[in-house]
N, C-alpha and C. Protein backbone atom coordinates (compact mmCIF):
# COMPACT_ATOMS: atom_id res chain seq x y z
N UNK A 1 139.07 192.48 -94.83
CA UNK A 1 139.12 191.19 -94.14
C UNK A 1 138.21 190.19 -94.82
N UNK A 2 137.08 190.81 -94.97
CA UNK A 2 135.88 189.93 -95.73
C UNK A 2 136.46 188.89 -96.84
N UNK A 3 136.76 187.88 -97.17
CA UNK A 3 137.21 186.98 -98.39
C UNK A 3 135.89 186.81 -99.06
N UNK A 4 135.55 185.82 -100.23
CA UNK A 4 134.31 185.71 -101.07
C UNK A 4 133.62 184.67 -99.86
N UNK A 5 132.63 184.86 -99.65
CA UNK A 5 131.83 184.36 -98.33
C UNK A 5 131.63 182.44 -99.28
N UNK A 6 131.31 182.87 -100.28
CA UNK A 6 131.20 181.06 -100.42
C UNK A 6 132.23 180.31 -100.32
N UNK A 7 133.49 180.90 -101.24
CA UNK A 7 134.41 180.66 -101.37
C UNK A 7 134.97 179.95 -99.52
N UNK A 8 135.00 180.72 -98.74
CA UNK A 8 135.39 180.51 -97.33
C UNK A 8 134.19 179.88 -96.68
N UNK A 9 133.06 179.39 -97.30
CA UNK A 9 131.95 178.32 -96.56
C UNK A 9 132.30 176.82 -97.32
N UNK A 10 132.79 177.38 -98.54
CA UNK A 10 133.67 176.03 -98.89
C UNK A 10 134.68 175.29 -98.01
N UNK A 11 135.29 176.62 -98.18
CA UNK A 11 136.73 176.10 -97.22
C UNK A 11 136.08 175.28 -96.07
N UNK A 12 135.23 176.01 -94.87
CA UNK A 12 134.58 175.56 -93.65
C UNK A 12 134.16 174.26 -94.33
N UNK A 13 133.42 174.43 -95.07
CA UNK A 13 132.57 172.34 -95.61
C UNK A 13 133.53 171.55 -95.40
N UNK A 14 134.65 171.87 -95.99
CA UNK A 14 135.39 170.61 -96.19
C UNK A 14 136.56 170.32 -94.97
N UNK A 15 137.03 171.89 -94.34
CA UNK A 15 137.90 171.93 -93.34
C UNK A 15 137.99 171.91 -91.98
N UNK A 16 136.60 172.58 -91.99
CA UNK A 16 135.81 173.09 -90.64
C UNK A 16 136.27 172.35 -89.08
N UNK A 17 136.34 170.70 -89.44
CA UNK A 17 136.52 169.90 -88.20
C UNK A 17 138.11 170.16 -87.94
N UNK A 18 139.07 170.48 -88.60
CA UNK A 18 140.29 170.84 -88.11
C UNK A 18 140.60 172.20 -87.30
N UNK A 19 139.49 173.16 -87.54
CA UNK A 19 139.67 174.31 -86.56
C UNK A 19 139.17 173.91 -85.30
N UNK A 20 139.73 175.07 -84.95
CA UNK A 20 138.97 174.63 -82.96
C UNK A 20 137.97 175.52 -82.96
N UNK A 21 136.79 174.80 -82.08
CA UNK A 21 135.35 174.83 -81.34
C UNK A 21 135.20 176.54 -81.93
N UNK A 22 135.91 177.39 -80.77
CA UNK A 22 136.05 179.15 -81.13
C UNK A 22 136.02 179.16 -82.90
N UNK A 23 137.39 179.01 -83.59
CA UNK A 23 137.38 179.36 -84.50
C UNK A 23 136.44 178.89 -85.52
N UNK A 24 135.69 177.70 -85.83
CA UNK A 24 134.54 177.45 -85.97
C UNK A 24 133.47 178.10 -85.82
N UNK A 25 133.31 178.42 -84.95
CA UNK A 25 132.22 179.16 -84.44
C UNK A 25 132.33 180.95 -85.18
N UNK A 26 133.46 181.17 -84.37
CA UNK A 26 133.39 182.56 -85.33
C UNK A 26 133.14 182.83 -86.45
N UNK A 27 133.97 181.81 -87.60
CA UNK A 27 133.87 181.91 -88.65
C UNK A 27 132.87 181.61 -89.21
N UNK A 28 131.85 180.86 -88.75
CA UNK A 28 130.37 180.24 -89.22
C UNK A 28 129.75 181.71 -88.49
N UNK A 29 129.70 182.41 -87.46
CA UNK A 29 129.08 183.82 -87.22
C UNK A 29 129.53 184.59 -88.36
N UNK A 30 130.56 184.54 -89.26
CA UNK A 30 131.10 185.83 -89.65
C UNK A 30 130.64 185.73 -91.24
N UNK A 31 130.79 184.61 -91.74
CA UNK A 31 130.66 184.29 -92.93
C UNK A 31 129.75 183.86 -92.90
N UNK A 32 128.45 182.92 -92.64
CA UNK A 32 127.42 182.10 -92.64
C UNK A 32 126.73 182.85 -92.51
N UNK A 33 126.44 183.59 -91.11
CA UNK A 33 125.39 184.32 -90.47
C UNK A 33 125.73 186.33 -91.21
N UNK A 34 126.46 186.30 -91.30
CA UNK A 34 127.27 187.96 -91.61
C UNK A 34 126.94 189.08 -90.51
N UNK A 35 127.18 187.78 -89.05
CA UNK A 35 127.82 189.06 -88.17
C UNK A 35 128.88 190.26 -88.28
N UNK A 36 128.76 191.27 -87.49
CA UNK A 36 129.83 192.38 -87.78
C UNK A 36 131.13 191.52 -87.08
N UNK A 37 132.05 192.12 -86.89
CA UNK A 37 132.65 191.76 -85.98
C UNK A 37 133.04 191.77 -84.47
N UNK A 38 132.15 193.63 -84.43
CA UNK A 38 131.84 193.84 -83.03
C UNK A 38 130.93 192.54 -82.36
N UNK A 39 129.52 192.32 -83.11
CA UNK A 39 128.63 191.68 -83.01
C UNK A 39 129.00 190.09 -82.39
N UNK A 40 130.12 189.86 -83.26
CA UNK A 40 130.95 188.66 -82.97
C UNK A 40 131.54 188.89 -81.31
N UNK A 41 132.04 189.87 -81.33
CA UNK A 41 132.99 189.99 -80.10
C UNK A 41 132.19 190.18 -78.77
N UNK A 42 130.90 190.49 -79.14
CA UNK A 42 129.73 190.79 -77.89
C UNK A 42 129.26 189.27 -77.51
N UNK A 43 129.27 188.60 -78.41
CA UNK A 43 128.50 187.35 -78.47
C UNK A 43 129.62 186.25 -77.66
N UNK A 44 130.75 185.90 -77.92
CA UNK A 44 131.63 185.84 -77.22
C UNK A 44 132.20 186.15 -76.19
N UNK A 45 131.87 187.27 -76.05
CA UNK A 45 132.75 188.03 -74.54
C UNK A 45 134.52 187.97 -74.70
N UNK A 46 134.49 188.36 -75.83
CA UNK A 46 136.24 188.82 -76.19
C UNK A 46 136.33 190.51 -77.23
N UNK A 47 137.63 190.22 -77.38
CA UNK A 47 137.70 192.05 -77.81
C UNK A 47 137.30 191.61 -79.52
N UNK A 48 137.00 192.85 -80.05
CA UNK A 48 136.90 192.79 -81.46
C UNK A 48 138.33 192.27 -82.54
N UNK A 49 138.91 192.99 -81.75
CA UNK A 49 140.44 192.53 -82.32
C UNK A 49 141.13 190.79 -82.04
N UNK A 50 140.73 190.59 -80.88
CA UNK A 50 140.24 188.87 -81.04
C UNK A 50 139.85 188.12 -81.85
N UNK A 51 138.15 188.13 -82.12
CA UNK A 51 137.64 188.15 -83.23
C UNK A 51 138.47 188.32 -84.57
N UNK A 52 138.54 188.90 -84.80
CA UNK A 52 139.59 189.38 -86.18
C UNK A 52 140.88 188.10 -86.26
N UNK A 53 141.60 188.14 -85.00
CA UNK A 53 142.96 187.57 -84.91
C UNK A 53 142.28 186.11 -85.13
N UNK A 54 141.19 185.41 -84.70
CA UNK A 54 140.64 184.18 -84.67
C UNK A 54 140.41 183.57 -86.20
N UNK A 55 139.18 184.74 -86.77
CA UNK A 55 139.01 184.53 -87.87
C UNK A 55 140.06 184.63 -89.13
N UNK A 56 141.05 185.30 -89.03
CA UNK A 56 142.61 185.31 -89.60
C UNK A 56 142.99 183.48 -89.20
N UNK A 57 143.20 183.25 -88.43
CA UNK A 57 144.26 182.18 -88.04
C UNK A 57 143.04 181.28 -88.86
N UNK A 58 141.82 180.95 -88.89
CA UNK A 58 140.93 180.19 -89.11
C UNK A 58 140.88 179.99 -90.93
N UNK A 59 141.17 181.30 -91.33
CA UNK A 59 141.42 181.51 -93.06
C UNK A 59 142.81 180.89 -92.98
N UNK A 60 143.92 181.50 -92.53
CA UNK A 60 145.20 180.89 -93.03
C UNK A 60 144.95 179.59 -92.73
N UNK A 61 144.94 178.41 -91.86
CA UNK A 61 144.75 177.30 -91.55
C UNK A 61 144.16 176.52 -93.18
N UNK A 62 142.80 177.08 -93.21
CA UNK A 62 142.02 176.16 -94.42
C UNK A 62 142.66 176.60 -95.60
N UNK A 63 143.29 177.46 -95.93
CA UNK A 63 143.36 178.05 -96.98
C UNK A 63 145.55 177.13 -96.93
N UNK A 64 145.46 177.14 -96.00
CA UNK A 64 146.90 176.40 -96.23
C UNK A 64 146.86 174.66 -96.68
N UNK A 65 145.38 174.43 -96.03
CA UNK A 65 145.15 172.76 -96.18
C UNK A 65 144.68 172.63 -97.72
N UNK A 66 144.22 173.28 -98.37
CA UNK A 66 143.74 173.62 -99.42
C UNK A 66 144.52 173.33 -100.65
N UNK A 67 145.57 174.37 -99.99
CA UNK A 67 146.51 174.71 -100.62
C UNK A 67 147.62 172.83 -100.82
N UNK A 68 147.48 172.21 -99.73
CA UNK A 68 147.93 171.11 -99.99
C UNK A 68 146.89 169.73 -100.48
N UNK A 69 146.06 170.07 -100.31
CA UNK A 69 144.97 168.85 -100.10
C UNK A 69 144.28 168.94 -101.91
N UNK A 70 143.42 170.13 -101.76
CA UNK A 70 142.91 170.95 -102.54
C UNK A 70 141.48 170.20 -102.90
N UNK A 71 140.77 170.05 -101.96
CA UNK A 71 139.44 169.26 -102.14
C UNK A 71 138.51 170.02 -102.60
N UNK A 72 138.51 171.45 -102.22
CA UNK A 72 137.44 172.36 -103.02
C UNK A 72 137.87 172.58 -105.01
N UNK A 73 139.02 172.63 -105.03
CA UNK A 73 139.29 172.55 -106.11
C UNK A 73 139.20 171.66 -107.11
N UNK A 74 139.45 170.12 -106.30
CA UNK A 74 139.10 169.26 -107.07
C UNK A 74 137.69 168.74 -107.40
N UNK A 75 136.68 169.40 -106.11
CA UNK A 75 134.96 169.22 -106.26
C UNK A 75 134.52 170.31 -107.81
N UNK A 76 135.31 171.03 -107.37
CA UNK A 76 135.12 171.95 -108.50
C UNK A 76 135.22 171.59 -110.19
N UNK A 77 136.53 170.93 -110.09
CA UNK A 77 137.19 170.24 -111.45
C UNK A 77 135.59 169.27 -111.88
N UNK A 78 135.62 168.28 -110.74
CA UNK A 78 134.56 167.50 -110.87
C UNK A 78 133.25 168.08 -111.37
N UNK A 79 132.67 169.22 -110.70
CA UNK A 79 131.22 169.34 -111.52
C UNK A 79 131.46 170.16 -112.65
N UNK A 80 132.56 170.42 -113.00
CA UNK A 80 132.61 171.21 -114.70
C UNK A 80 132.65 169.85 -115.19
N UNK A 81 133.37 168.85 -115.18
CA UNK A 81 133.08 167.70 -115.94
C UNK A 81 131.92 167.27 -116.47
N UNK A 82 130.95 167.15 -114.89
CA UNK A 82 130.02 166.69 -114.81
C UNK A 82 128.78 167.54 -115.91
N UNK A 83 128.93 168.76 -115.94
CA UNK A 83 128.40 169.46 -116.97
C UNK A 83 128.66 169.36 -118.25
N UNK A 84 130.23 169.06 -118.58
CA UNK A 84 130.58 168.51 -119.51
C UNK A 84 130.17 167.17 -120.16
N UNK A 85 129.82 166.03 -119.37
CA UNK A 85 129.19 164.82 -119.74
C UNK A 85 127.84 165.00 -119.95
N UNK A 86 126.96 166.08 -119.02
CA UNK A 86 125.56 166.22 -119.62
C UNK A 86 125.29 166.73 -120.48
N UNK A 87 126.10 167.79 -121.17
CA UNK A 87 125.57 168.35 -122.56
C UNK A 87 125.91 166.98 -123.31
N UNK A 88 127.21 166.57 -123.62
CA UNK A 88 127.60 165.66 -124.29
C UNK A 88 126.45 164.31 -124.51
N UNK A 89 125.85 164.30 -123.60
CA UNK A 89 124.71 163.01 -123.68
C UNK A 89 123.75 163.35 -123.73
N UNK A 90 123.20 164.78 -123.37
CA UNK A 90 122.18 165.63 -124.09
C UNK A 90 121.70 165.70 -126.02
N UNK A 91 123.36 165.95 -126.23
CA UNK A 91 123.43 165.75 -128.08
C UNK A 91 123.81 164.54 -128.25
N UNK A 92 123.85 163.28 -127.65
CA UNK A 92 123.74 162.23 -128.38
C UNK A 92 122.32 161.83 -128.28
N UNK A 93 121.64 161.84 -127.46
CA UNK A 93 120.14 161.81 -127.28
C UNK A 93 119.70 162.36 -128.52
N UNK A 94 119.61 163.05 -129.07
CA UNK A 94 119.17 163.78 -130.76
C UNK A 94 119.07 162.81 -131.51
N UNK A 95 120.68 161.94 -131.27
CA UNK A 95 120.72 160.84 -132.31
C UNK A 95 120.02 159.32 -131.97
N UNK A 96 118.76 159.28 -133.04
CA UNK A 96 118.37 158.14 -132.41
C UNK A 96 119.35 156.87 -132.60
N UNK A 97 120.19 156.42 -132.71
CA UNK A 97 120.99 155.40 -132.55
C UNK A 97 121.75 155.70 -131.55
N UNK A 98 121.50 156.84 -130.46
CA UNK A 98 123.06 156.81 -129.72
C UNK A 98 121.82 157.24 -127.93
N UNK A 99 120.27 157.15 -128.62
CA UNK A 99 119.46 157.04 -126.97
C UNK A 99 119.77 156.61 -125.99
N UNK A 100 119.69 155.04 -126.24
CA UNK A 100 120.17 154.55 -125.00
C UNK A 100 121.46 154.64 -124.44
N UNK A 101 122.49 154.98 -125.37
CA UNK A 101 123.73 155.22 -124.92
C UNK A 101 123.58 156.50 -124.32
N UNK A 102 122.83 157.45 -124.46
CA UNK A 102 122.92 158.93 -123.71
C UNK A 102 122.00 158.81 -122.48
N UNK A 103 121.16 158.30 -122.38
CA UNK A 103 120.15 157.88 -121.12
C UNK A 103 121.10 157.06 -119.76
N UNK A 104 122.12 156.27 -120.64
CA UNK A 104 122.72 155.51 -119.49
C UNK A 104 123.81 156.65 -119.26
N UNK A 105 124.52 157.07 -119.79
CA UNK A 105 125.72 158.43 -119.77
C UNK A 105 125.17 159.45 -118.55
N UNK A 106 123.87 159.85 -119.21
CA UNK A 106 123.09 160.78 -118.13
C UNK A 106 122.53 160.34 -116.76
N UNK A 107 122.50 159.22 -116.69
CA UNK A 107 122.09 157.96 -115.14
C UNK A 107 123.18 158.19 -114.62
N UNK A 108 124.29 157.92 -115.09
CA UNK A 108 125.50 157.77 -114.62
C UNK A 108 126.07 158.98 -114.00
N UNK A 109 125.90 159.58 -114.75
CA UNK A 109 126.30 161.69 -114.15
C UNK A 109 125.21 161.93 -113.23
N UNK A 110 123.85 161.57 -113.03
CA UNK A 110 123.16 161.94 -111.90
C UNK A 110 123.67 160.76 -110.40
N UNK A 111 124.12 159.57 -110.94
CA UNK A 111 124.45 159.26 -109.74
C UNK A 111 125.69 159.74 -108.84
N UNK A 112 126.65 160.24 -109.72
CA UNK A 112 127.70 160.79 -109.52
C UNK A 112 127.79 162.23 -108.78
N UNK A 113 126.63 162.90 -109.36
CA UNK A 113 125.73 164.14 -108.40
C UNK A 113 125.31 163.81 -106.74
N UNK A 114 124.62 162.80 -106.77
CA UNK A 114 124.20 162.89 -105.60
C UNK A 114 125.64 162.37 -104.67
């Protein structure tokens, strides 16, 4: 059942407000915190197999919006770039004729960070 825990805290970052209150919740117990699932189901006052059925519907949901939207993927695209522009203005920095052009390159990729 377990998926890659960041991978699915991604999903939650970006999707999270489209699940409901419960499934939210579970899934931030299950993945965030790394309740069991019993643990989940005590905390709640529902069956374990609940739990399970919640956190299922809560993966297919984000993982379907994803699948159309694809915002984790595209954050993703984005900071390989972004690594890509800092080496790149890293080795123009070497060249003293191309400093200030790599100082502003590298301003520009940290504002784009935050």
């Amino acid at each position: 059942m377990k998926h890659n825990a960041l991978e699915m805290s991604l999903l939650l970052d970006y999707y999270g407000e489209l699940l409901t209150e419960k499934q939210r919740s579970c899934f931030d117990l299950y993945y965030n915190q790394d309740l069991s699932l019993g643990e989940i189901a005590q905390e709640a006052g529902i069956s374990r197999q609940a739990v399970h059925d919640v956190l299922a519907r809560a993966e297919s949901a984000m993982e379907a919006m994803e699948a159309k939207i694809g915002c984790v993927a595209r954050a993703r695209r984005q900071q390989k770039a972004l690594e890509v522009i800092t080496e790149a203005a890293a080795a123009l920095s070497a060249m003293p004729q191309a400093k200030e052009l790599a100082a502003r390159i590298l301003s520009a990729a940290e504002t784009i960070k935050e």
